[in-house]
N, C-alpha and C. Protein backbone atom coordinates (compact mmCIF):
# COMPACT_ATOMS: atom_id res chain seq x y z
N UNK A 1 100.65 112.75 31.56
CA UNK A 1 99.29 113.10 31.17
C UNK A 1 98.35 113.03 32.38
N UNK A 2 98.50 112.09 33.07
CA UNK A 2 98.06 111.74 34.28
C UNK A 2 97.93 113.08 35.23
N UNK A 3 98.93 113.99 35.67
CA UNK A 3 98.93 115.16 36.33
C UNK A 3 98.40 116.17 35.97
N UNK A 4 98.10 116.12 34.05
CA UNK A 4 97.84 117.17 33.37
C UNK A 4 96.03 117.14 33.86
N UNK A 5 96.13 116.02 33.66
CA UNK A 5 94.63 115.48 34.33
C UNK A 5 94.49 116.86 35.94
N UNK A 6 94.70 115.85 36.48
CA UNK A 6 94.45 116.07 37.63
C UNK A 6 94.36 117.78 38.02
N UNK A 7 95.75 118.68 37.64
CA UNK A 7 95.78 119.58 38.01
C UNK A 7 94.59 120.50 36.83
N UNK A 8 94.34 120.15 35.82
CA UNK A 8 92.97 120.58 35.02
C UNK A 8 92.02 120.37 35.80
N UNK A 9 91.65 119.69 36.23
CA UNK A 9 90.50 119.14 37.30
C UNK A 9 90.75 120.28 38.52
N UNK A 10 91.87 120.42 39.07
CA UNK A 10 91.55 121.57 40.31
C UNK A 10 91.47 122.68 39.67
N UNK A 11 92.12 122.73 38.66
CA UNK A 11 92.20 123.95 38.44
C UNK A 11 90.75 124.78 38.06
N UNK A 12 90.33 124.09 37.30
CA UNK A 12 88.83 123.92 36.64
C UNK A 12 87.49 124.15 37.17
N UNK A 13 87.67 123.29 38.42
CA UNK A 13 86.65 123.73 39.67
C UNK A 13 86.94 125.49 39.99
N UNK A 14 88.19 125.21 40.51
CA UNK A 14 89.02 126.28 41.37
C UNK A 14 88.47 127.44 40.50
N UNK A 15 88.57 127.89 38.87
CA UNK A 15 88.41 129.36 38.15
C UNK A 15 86.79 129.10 38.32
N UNK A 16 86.25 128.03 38.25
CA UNK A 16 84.59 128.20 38.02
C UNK A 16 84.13 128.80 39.27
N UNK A 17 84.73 128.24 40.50
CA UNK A 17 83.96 128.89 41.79
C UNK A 17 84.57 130.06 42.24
N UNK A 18 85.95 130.44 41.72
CA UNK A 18 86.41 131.69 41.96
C UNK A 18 85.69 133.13 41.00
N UNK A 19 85.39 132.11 40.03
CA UNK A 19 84.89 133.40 39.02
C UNK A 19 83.18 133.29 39.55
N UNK A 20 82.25 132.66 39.98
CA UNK A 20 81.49 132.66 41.09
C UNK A 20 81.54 134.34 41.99
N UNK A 21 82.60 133.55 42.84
CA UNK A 21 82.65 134.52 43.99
C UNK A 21 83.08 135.77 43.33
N UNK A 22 83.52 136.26 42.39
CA UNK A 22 83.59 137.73 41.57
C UNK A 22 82.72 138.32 41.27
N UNK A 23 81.97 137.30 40.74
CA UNK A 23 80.70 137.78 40.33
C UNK A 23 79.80 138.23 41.33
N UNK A 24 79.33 137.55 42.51
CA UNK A 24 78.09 137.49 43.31
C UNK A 24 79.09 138.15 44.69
N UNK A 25 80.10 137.85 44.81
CA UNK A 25 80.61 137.90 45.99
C UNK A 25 81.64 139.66 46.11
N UNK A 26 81.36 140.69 45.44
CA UNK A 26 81.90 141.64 45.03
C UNK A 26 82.25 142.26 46.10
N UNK A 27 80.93 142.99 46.88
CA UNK A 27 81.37 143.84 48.13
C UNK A 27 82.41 143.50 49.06
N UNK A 28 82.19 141.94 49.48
CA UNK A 28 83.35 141.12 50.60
C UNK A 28 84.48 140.72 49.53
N UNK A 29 85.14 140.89 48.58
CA UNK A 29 86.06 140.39 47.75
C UNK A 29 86.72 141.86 47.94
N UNK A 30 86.09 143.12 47.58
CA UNK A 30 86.63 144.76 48.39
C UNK A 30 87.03 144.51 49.06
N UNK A 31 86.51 144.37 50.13
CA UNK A 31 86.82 144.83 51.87
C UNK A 31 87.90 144.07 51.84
N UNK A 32 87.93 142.72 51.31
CA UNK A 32 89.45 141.82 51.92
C UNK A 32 90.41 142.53 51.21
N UNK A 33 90.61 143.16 49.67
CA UNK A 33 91.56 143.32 49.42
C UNK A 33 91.63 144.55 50.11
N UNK A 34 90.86 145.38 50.68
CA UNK A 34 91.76 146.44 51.82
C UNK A 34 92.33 146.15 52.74
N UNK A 35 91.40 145.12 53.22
CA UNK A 35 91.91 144.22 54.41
C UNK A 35 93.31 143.67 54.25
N UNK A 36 93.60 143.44 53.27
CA UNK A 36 94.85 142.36 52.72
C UNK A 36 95.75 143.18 53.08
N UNK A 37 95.78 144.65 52.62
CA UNK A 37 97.14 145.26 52.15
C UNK A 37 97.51 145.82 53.54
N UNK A 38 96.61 146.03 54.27
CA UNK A 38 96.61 146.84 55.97
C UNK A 38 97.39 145.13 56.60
N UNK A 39 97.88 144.19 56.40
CA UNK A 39 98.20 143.02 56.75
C UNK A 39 99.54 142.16 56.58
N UNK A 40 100.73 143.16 56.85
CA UNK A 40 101.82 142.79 56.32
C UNK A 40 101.81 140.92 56.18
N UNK A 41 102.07 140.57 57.78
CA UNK A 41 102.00 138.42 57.78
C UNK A 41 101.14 138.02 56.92
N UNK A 42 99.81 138.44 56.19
CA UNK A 42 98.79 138.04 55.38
C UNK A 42 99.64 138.01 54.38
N UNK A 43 100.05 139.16 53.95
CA UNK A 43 100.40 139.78 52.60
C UNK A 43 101.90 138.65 51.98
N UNK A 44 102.38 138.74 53.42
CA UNK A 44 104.00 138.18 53.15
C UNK A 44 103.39 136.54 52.81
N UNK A 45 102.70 136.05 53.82
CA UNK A 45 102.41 134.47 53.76
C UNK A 45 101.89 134.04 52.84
N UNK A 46 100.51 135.02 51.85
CA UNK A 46 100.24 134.98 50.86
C UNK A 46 101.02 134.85 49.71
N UNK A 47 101.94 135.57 49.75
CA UNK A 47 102.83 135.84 48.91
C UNK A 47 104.05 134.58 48.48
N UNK A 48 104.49 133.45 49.82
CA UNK A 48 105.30 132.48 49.76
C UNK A 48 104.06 131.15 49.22
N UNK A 49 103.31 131.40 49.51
CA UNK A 49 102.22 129.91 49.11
C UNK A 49 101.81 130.02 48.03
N UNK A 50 101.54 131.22 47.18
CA UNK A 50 101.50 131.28 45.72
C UNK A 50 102.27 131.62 45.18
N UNK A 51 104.24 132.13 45.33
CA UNK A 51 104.91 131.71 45.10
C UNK A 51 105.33 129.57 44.97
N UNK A 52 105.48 129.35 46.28
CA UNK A 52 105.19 127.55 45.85
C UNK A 52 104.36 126.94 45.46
N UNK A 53 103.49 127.84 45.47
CA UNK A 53 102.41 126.71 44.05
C UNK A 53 102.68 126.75 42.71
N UNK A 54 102.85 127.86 42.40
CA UNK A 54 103.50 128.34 41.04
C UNK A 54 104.60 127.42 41.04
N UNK A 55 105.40 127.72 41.79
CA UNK A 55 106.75 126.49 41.67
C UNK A 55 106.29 125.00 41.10
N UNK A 56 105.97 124.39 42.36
CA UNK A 56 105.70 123.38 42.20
C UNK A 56 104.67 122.79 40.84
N UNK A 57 104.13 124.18 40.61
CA UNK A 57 103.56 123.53 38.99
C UNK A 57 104.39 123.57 37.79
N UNK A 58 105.23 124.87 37.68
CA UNK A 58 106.28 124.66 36.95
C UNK A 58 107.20 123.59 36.67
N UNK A 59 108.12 123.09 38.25
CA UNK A 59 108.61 122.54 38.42
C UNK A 59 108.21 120.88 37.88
N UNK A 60 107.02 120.68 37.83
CA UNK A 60 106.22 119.33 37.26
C UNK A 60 105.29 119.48 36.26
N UNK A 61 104.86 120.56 35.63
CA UNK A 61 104.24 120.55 34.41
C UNK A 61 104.85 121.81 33.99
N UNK A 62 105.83 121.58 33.44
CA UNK A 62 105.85 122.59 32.02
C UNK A 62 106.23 121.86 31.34
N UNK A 63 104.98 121.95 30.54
CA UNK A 63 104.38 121.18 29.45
C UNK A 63 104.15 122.60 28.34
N UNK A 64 105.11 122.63 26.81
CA UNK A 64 104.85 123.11 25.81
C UNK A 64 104.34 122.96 24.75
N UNK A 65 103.35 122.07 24.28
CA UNK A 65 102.89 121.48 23.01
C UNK A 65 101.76 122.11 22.39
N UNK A 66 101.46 122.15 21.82
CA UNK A 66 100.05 122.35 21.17
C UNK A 66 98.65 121.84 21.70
N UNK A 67 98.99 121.55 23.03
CA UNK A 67 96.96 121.20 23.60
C UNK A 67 96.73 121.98 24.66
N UNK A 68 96.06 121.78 25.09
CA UNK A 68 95.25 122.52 26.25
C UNK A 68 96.33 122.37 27.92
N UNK A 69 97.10 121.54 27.63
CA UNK A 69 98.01 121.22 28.88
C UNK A 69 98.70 122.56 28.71
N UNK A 70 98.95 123.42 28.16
CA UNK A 70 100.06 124.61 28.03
C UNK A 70 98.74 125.44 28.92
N UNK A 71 97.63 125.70 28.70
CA UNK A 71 97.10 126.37 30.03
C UNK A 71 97.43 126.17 31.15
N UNK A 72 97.35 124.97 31.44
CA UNK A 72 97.68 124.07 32.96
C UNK A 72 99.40 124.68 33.38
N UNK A 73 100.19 124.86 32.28
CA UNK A 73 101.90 125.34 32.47
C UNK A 73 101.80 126.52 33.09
N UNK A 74 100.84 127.45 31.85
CA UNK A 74 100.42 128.82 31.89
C UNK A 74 100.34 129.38 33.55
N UNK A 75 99.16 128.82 33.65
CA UNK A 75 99.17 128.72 35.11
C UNK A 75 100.24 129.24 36.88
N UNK A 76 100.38 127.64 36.19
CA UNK A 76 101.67 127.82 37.17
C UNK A 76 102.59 128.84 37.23
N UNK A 77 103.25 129.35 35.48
CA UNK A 77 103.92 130.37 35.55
C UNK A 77 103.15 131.55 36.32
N UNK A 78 102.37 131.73 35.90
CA UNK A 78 101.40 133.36 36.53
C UNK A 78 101.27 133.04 37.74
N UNK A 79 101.29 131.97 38.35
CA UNK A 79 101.01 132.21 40.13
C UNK A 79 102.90 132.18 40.44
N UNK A 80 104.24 131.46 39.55
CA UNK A 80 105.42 131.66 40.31
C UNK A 80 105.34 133.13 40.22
N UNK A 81 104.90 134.04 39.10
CA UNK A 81 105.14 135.55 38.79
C UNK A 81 104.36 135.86 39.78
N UNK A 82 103.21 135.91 40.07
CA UNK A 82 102.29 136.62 40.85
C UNK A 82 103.07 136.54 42.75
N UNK A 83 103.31 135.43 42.90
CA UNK A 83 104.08 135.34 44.36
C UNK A 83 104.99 135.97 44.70
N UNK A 84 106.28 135.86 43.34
CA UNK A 84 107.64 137.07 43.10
C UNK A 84 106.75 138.63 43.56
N UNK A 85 106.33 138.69 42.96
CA UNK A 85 105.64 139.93 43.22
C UNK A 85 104.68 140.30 44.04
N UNK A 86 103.98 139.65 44.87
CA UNK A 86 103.68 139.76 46.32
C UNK A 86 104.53 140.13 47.18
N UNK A 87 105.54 139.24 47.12
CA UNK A 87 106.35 139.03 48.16
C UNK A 87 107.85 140.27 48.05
N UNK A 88 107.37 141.02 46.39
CA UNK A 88 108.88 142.10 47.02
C UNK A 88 107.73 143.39 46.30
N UNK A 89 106.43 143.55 46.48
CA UNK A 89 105.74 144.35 46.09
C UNK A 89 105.69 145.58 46.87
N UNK A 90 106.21 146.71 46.45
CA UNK A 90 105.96 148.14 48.30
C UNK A 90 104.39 148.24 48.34
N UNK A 91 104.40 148.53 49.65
CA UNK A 91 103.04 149.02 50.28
C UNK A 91 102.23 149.80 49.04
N UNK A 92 103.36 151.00 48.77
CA UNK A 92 102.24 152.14 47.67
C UNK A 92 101.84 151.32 46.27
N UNK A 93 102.68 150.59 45.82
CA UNK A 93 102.24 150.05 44.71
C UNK A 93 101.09 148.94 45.52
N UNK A 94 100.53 148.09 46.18
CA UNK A 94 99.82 147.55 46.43
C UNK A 94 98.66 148.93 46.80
N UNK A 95 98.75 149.67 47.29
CA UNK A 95 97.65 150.68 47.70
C UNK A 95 96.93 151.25 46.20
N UNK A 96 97.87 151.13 44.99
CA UNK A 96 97.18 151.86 44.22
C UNK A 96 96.34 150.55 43.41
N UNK A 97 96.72 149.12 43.65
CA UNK A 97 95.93 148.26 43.17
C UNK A 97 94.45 147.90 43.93
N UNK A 98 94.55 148.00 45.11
CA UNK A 98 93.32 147.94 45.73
C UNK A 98 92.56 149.21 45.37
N UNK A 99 93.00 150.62 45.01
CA UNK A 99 92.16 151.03 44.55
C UNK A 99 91.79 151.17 43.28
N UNK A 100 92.07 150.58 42.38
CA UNK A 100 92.03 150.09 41.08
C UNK A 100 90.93 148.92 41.29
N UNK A 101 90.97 147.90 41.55
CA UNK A 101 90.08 147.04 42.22
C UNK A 101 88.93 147.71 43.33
N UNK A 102 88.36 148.60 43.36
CA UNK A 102 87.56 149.14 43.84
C UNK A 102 86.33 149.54 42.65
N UNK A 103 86.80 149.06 41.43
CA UNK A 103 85.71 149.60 40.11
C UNK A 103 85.53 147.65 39.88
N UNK A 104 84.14 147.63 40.50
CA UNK A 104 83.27 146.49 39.99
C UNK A 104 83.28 145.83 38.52
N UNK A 105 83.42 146.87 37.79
CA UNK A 105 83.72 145.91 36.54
C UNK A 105 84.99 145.28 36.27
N UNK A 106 86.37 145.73 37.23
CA UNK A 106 87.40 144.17 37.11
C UNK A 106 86.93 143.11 37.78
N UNK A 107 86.05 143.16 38.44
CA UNK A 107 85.36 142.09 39.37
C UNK A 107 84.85 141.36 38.20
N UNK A 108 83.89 142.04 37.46
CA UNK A 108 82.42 141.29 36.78
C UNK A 108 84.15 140.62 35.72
N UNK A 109 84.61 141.51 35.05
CA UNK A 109 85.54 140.58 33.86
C UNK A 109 86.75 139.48 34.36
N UNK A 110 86.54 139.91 35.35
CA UNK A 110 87.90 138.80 36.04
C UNK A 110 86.74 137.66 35.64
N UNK A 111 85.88 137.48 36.90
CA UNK A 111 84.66 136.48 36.72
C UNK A 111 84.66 135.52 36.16
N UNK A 112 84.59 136.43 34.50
CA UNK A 112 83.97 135.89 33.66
C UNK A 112 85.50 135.80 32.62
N UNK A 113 86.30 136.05 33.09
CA UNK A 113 87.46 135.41 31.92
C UNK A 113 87.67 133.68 33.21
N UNK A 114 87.42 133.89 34.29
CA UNK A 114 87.90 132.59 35.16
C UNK A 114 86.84 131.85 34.86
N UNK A 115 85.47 131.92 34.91
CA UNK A 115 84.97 130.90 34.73
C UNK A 115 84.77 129.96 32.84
N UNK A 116 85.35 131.34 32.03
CA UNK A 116 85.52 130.81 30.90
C UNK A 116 86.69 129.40 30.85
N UNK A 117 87.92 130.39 31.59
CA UNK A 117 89.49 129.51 31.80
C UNK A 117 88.57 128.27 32.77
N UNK A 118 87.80 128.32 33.66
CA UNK A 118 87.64 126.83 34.34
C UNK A 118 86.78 126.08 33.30
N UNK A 119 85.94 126.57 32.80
CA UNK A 119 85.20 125.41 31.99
C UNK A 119 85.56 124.98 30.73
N UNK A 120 86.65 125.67 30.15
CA UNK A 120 87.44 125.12 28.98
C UNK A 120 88.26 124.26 30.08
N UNK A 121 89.19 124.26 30.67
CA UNK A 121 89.80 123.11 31.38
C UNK A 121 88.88 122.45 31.70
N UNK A 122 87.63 122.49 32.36
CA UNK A 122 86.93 121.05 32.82
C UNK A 122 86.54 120.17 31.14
N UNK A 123 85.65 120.74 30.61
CA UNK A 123 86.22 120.25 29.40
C UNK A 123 86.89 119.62 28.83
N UNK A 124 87.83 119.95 28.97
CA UNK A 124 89.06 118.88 28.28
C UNK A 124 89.48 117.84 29.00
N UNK A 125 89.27 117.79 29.96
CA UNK A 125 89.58 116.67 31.20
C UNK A 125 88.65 115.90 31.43
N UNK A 126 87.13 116.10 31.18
CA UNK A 126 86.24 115.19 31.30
C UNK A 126 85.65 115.01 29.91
């Protein structure tokens, strides 16, 4: 319970100020993801560190029950998936997501589904 803690707590901050920077931070949140994909070592290194984070949350919280800790699991799974798929993603399929991400309103709803997901986890932890 103790970890469930804790990683609610980063996590919590982490969607509130990320969904922040979606919101207010739009134009420079563009440019990097063009920036990103023109960046193979970015792309690849990116790709192994949210692969092992995902791990390492799996690996110590998968947690299935009925409370709010199955977000905290949730989690982890979607960043081991999200890294798998960084890391064996082709160039063209990344080219057609940055320009998909070029329409401001996945910005504004990302935002605002992360800062929903951080303040239901802070919530429950404090």
């Amino acid at each position: 319970m103790e970890l469930s803690i804790l990683l609610g707590k980063v996590m919590g901050f982490y969607f509130v100020v990320m969904g922040l920077a979606l919101l207010f931070k739009t134009k420079v949140l563009q440019k990097s993801m063009e920036d990103y994909i023109n960046d193979a070592v970015t792309a690849l290194s990116d790709g192994v560190f949210i692969f092992i984070l995902g791990l390492l949350i799996v690996l110590n919280h998968n947690v299935w029950d009925n409370s709010w800790r199955v977000v905290v699991t949730l989690v982890g799974w979607f960043a081991l998936i999200k890294g798998l798929i960084r890391l064996w993603m082709p160039k063209s399929t990344m080219n057609a997501i940055v320009k998909t991400m070029n329409n401001k309103n996945i910005y504004v709803i990302g935002g605002l589904v992360a800062i929903l997901v951080g303040v239901f986890l802070l919530f429950q932890v404090y």
